[in-house]
PDB file of N, CA and C in Angstrom:
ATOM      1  N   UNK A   1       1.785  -9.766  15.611  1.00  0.00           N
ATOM      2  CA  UNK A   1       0.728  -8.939  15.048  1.00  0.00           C
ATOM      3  C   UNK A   1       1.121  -8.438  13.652  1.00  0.00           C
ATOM      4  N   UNK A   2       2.482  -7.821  13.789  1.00  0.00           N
ATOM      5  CA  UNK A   2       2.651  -7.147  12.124  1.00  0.00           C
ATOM      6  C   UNK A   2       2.623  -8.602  11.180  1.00  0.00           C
ATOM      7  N   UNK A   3       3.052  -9.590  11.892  1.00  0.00           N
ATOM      8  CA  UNK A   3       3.355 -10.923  10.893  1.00  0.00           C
ATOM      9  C   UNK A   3       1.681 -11.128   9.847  1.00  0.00           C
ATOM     10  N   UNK A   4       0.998 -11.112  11.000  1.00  0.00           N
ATOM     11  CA  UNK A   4      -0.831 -11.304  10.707  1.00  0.00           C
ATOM     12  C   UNK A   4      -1.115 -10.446   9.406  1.00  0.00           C
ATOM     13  N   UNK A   5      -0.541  -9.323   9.739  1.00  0.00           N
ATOM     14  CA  UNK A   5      -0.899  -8.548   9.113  1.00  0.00           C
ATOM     15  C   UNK A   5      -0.820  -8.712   7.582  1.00  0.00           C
ATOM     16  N   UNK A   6       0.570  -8.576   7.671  1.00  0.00           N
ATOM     17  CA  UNK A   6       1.471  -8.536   6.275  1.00  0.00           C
ATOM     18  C   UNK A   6       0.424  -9.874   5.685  1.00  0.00           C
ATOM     19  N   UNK A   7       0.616 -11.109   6.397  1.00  0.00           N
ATOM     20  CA  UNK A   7      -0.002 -12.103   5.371  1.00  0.00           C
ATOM     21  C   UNK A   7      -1.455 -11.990   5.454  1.00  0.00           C
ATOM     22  N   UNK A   8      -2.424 -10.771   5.604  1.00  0.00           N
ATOM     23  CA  UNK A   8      -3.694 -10.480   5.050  1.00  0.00           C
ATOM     24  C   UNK A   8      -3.398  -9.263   4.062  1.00  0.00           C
ATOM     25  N   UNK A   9      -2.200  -8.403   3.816  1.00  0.00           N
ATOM     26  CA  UNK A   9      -1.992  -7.713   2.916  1.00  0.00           C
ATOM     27  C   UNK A   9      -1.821  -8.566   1.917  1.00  0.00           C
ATOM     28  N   UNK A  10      -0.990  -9.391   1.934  1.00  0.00           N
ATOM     29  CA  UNK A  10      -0.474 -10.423   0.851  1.00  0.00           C
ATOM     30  C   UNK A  10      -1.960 -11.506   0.435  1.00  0.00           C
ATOM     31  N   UNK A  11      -2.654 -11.547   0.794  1.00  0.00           N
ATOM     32  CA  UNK A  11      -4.161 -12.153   0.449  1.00  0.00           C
ATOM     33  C   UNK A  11      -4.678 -11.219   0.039  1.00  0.00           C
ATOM     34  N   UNK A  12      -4.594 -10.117   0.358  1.00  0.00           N
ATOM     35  CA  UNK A  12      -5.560  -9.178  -0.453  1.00  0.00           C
ATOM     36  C   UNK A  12      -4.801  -8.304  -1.385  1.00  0.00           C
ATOM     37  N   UNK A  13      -3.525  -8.681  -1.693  1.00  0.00           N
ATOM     38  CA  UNK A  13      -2.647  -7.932  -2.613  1.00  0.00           C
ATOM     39  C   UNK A  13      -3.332  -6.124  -2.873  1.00  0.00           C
ATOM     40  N   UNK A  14      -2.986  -6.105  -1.829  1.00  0.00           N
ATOM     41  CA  UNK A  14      -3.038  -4.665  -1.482  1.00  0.00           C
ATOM     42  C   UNK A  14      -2.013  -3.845  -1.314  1.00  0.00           C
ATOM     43  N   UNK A  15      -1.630  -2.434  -2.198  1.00  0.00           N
ATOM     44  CA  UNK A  15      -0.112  -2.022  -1.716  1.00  0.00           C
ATOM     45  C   UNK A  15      -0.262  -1.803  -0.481  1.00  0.00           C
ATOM     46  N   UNK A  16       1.213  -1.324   0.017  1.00  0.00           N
ATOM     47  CA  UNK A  16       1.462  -1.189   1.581  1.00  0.00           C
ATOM     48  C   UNK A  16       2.694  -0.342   1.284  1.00  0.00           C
ATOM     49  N   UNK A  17       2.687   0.428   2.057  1.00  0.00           N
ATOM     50  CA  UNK A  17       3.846   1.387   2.323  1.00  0.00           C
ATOM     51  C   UNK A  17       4.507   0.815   3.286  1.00  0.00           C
ATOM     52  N   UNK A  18       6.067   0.650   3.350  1.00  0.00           N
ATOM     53  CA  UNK A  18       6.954   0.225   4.602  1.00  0.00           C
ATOM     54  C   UNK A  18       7.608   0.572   4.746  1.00  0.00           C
ATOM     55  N   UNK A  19       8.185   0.901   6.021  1.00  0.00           N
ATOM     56  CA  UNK A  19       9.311   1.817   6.437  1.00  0.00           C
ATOM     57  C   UNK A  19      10.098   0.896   7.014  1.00  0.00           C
ATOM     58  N   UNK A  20      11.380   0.767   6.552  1.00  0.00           N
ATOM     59  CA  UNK A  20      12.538   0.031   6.960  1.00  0.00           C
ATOM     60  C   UNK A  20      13.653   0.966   7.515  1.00  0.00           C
ATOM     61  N   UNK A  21      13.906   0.497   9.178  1.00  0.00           N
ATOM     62  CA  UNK A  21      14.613   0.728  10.368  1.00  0.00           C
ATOM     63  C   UNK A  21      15.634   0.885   9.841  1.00  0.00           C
ATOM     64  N   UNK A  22      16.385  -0.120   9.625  1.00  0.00           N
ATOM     65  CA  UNK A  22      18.018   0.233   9.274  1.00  0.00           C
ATOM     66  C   UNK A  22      18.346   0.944   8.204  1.00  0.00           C
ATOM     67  N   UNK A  23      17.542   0.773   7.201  1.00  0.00           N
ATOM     68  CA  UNK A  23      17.815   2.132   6.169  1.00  0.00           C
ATOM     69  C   UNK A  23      16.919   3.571   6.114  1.00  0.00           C
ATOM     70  N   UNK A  24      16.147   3.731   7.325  1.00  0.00           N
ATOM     71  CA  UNK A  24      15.728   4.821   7.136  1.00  0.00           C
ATOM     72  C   UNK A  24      15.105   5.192   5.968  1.00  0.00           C
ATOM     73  N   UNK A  25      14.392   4.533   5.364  1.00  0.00           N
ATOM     74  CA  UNK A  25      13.782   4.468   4.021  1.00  0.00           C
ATOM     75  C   UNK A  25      12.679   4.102   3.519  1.00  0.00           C
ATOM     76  N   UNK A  26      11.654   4.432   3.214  1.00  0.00           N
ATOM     77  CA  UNK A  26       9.986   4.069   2.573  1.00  0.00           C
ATOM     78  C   UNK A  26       9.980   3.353   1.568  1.00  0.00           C
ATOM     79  N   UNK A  27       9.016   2.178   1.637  1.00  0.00           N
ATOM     80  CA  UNK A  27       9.441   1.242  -0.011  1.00  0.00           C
ATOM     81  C   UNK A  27       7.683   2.152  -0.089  1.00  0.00           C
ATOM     82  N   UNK A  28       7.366   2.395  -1.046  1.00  0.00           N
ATOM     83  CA  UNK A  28       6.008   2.936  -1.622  1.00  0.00           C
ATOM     84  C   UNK A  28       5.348   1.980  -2.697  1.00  0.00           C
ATOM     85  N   UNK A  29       3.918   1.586  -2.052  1.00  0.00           N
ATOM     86  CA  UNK A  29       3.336   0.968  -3.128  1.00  0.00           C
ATOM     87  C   UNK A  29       3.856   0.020  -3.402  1.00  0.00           C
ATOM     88  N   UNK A  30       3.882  -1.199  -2.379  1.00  0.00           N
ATOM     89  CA  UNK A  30       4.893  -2.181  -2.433  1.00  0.00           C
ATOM     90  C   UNK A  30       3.411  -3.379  -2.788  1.00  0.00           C
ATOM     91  N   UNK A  31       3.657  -4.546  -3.051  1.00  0.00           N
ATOM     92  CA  UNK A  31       3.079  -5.871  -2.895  1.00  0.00           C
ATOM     93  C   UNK A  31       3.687  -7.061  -2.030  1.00  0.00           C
ATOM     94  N   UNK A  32       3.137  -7.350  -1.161  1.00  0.00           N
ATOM     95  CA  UNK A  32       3.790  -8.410  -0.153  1.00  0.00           C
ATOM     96  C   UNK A  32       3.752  -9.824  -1.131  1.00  0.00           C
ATOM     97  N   UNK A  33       4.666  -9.998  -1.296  1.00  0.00           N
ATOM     98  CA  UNK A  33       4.578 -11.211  -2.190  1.00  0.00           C
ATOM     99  C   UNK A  33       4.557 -12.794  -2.002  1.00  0.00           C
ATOM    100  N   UNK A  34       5.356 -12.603  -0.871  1.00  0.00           N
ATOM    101  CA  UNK A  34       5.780 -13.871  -0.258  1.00  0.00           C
ATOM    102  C   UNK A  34       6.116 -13.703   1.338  1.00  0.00           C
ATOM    103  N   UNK A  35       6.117 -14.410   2.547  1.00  0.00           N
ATOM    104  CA  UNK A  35       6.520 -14.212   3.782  1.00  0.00           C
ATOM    105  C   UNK A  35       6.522 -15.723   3.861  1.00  0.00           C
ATOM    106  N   UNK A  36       7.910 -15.944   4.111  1.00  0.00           N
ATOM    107  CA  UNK A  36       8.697 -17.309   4.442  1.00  0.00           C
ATOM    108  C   UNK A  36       9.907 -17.205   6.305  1.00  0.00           C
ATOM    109  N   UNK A  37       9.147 -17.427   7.029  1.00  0.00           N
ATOM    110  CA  UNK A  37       9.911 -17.319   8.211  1.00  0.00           C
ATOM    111  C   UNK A  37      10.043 -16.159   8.286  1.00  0.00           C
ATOM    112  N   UNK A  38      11.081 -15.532   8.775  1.00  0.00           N
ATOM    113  CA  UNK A  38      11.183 -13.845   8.924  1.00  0.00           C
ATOM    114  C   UNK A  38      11.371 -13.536   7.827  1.00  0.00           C
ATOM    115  N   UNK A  39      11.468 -13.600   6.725  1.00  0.00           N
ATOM    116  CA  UNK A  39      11.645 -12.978   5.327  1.00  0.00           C
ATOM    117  C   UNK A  39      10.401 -12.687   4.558  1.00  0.00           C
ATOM    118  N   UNK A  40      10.332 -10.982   4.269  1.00  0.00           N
ATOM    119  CA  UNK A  40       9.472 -10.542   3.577  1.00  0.00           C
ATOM    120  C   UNK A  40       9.257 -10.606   2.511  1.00  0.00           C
ATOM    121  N   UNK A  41       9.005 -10.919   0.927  1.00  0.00           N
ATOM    122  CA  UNK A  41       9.317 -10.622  -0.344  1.00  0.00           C
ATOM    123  C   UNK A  41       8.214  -9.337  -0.728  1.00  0.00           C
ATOM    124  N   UNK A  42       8.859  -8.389  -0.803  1.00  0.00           N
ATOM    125  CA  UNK A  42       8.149  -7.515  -2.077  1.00  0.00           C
ATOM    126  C   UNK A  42       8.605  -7.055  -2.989  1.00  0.00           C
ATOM    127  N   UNK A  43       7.381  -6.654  -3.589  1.00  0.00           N
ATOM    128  CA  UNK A  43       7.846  -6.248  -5.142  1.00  0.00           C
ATOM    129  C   UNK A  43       7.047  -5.015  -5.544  1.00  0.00           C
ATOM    130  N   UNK A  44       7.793  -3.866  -5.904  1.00  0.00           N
ATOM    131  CA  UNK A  44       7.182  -2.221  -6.712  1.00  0.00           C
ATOM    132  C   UNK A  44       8.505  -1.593  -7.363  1.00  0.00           C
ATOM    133  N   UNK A  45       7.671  -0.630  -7.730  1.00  0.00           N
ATOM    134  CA  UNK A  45       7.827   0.060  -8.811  1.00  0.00           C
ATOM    135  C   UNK A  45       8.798   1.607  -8.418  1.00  0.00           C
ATOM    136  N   UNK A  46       9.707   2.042  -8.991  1.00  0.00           N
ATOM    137  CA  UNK A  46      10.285   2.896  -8.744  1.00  0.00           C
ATOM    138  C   UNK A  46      10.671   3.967  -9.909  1.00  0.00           C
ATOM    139  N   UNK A  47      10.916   4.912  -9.663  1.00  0.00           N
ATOM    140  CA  UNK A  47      10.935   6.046 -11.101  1.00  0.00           C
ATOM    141  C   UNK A  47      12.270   6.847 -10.334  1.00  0.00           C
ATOM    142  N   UNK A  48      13.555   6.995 -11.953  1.00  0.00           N
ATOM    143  CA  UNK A  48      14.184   8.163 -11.219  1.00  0.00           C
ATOM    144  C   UNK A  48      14.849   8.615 -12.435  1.00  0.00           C
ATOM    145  N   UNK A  49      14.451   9.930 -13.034  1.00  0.00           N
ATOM    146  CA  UNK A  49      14.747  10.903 -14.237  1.00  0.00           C
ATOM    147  C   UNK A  49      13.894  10.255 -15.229  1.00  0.00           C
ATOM    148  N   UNK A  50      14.336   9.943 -16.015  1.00  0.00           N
ATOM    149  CA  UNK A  50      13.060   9.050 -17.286  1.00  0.00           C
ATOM    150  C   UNK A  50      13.419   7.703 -17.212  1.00  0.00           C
ATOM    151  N   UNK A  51      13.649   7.012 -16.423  1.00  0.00           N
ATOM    152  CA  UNK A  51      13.668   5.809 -16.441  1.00  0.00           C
ATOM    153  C   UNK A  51      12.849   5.137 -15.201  1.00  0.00           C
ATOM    154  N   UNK A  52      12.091   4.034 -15.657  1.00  0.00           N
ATOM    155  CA  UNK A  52      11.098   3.341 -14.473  1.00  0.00           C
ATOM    156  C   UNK A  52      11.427   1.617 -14.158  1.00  0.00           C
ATOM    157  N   UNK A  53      11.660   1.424 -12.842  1.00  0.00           N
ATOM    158  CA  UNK A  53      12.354  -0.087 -12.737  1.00  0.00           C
ATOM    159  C   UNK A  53      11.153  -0.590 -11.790  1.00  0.00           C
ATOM    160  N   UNK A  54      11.219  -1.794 -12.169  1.00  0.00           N
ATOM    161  CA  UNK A  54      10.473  -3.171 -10.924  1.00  0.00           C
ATOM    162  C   UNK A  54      11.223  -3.571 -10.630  1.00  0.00           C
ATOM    163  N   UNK A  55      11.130  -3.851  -9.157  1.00  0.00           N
ATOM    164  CA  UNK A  55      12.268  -4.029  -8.098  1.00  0.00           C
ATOM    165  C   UNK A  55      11.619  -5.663  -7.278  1.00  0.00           C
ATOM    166  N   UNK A  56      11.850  -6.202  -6.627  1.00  0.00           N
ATOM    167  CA  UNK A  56      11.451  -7.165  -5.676  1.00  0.00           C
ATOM    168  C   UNK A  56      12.616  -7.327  -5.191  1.00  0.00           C
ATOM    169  N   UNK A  57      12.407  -7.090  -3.714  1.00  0.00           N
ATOM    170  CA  UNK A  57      13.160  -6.949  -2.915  1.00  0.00           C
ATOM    171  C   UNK A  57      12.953  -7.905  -1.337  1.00  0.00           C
ATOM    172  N   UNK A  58      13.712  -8.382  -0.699  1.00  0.00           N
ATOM    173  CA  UNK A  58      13.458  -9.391   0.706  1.00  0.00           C
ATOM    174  C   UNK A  58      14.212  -8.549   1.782  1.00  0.00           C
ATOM    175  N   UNK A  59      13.320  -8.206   2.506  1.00  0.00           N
ATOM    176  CA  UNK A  59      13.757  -7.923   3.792  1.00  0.00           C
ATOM    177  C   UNK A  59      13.443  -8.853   5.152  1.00  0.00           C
ATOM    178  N   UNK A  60      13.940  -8.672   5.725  1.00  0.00           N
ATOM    179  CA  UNK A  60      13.436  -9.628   7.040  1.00  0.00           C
ATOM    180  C   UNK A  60      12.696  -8.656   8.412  1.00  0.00           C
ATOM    181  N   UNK A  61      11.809  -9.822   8.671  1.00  0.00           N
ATOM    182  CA  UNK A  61      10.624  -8.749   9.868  1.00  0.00           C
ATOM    183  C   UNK A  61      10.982  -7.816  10.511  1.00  0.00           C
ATOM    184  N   UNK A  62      12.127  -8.035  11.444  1.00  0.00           N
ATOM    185  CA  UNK A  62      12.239  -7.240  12.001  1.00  0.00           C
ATOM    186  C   UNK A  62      13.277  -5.697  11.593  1.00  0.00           C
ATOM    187  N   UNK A  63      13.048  -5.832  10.453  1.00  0.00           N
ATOM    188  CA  UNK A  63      13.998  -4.474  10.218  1.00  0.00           C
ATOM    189  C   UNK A  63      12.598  -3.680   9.510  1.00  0.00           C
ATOM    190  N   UNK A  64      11.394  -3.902   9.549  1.00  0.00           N
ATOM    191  CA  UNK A  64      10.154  -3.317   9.281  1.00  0.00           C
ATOM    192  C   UNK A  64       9.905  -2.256  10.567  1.00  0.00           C
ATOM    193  N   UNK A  65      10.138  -1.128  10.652  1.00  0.00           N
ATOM    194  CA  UNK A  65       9.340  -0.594  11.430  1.00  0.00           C
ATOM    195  C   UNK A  65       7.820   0.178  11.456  1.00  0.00           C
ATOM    196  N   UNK A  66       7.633   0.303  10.298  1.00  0.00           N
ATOM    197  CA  UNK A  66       5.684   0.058  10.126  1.00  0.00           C
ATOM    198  C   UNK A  66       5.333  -0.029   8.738  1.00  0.00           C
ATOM    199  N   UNK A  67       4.355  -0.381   8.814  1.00  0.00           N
ATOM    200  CA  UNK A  67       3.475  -0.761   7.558  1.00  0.00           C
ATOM    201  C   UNK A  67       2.201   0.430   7.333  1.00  0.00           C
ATOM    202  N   UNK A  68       2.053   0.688   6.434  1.00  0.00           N
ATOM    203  CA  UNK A  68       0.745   1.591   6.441  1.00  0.00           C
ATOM    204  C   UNK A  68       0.379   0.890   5.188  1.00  0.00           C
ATOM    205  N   UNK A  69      -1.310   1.358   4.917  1.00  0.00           N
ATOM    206  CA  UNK A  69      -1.672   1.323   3.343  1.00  0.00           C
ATOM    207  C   UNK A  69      -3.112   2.394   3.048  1.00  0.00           C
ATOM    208  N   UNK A  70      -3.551   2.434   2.137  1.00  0.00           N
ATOM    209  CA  UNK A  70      -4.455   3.346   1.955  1.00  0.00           C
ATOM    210  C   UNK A  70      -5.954   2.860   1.585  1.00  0.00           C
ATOM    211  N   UNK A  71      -6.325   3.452   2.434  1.00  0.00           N
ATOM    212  CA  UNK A  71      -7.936   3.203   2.526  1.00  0.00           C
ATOM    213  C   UNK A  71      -8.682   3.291   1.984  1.00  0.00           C
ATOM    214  N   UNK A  72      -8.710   4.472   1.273  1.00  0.00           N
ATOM    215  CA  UNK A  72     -10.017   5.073   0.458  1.00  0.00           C
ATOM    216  C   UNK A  72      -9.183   6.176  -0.237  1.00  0.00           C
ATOM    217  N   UNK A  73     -10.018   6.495  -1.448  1.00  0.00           N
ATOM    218  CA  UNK A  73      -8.683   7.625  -2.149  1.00  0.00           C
ATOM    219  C   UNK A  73      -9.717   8.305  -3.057  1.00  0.00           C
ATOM    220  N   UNK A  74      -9.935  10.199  -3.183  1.00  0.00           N
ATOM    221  CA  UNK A  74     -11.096  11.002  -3.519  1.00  0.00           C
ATOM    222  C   UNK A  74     -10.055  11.444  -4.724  1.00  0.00           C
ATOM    223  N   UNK A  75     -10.522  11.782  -5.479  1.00  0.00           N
ATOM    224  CA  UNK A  75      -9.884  12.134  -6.731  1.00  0.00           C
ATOM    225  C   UNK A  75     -10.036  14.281  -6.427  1.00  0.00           C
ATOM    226  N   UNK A  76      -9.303  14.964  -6.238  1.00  0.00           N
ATOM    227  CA  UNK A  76      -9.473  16.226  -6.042  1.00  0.00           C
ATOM    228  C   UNK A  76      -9.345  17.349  -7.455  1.00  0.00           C
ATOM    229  N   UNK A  77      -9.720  16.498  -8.364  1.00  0.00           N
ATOM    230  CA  UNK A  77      -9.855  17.056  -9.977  1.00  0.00           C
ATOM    231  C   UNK A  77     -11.035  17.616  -9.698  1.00  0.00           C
ATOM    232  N   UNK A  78     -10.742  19.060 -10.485  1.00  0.00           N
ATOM    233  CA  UNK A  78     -12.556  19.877 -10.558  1.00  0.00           C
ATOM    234  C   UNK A  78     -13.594  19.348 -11.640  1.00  0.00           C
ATOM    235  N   UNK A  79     -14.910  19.361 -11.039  1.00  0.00           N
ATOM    236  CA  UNK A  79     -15.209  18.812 -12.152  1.00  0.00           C
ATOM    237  C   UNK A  79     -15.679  17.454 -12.285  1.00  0.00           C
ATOM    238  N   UNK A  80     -14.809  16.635 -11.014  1.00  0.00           N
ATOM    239  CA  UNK A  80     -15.478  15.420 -11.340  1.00  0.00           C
ATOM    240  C   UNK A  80     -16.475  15.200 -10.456  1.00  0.00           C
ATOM    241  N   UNK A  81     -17.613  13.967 -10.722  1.00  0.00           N
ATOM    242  CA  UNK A  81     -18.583  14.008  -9.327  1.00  0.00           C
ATOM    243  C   UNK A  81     -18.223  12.620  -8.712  1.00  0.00           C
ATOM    244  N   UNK A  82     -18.146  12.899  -7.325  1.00  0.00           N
ATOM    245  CA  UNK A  82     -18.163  11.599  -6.705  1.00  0.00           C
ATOM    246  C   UNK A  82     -18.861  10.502  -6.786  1.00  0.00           C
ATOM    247  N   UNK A  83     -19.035   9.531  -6.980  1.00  0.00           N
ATOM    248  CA  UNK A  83     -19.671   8.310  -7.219  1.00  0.00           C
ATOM    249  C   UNK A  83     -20.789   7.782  -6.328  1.00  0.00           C
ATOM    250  N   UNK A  84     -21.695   7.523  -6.241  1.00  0.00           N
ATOM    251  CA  UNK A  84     -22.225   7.575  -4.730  1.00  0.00           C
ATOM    252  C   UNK A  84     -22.928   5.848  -5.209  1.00  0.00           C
ATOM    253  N   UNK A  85     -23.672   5.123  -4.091  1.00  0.00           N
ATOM    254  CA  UNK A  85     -24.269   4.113  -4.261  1.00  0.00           C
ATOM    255  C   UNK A  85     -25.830   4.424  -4.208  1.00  0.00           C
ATOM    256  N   UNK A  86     -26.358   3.295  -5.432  1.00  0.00           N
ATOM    257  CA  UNK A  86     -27.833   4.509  -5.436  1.00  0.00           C
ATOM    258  C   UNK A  86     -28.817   3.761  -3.704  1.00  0.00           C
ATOM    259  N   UNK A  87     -28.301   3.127  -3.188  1.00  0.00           N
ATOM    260  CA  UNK A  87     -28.686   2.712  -1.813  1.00  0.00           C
ATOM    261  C   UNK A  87     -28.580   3.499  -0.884  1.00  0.00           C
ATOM    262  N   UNK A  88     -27.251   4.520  -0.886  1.00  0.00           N
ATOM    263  CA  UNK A  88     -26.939   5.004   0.299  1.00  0.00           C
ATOM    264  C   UNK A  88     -27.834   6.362   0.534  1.00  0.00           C
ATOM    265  N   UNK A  89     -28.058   6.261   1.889  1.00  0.00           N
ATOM    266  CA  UNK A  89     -28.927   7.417   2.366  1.00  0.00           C
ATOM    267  C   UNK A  89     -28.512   8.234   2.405  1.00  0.00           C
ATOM    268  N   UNK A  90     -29.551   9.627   2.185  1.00  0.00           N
ATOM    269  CA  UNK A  90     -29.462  10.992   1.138  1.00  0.00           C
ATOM    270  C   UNK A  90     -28.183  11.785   2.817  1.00  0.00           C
ATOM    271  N   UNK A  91     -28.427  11.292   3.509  1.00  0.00           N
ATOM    272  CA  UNK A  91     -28.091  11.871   4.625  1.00  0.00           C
ATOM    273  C   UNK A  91     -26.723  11.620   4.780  1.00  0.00           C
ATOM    274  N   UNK A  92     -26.072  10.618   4.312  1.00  0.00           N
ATOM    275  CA  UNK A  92     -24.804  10.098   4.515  1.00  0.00           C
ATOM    276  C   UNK A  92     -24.108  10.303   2.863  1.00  0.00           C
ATOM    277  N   UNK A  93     -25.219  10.839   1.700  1.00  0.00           N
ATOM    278  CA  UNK A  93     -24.217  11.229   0.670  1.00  0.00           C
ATOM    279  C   UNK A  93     -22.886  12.161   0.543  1.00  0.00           C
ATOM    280  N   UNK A  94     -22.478  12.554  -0.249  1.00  0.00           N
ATOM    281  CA  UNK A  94     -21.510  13.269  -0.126  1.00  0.00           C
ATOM    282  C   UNK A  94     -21.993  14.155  -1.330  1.00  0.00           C
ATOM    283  N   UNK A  95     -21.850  15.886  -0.812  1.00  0.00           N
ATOM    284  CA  UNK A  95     -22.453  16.765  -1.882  1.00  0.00           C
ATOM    285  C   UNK A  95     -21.104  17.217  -2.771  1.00  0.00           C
ATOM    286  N   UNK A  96     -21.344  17.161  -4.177  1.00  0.00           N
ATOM    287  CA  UNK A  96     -19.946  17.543  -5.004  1.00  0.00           C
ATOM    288  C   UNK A  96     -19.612  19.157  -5.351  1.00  0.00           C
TER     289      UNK A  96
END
């Protein structure tokens, strides 16, 4: 199942957050790049003091213990108005 997964993240080059087992550690905002047998390839972005690196990195499946990614994302700046579709019904809008 996670295998499925990963290679419809990687078709839809969508980030994915992953949490890797043996290091106890979150890759954030990753890109699945490649999945060759148990080997994952991704590749993101990392920041630490003023300096910013791209990383691509291979892990193998089973040291993944989950995957998340993000769905939908509201901007919580004042001020701005939400976007709406001029289709969608007045009932299901969202008031700003």
């Amino acid at each position: 199942m996670l295998h499925r997964k990963l290679y419809q993240f990687c078709a839809e080059q969508r980030p994915v957050w992953v949490f890797l087992r043996d290091q106890q550690r979150w890759i954030e905002e990753a890109l699945v790049v490649e999945i060759e047998g148990d080997l994952v390839t991704l590749r993101y972005d990392a920041e630490d003091d003023d300096d910013s690196h791209s990383w691509e990195e291979s892990v193998r499946l089973d040291s993944i213990g989950a995957v998340s990614t993000r769905l939908s994302y509201v901007s919580r700046t004042p001020g701005e108005e939400l976007l709406t579709a001029d289709d969608c019904p007045e009932a299901e809008r969202l008031s700003g």
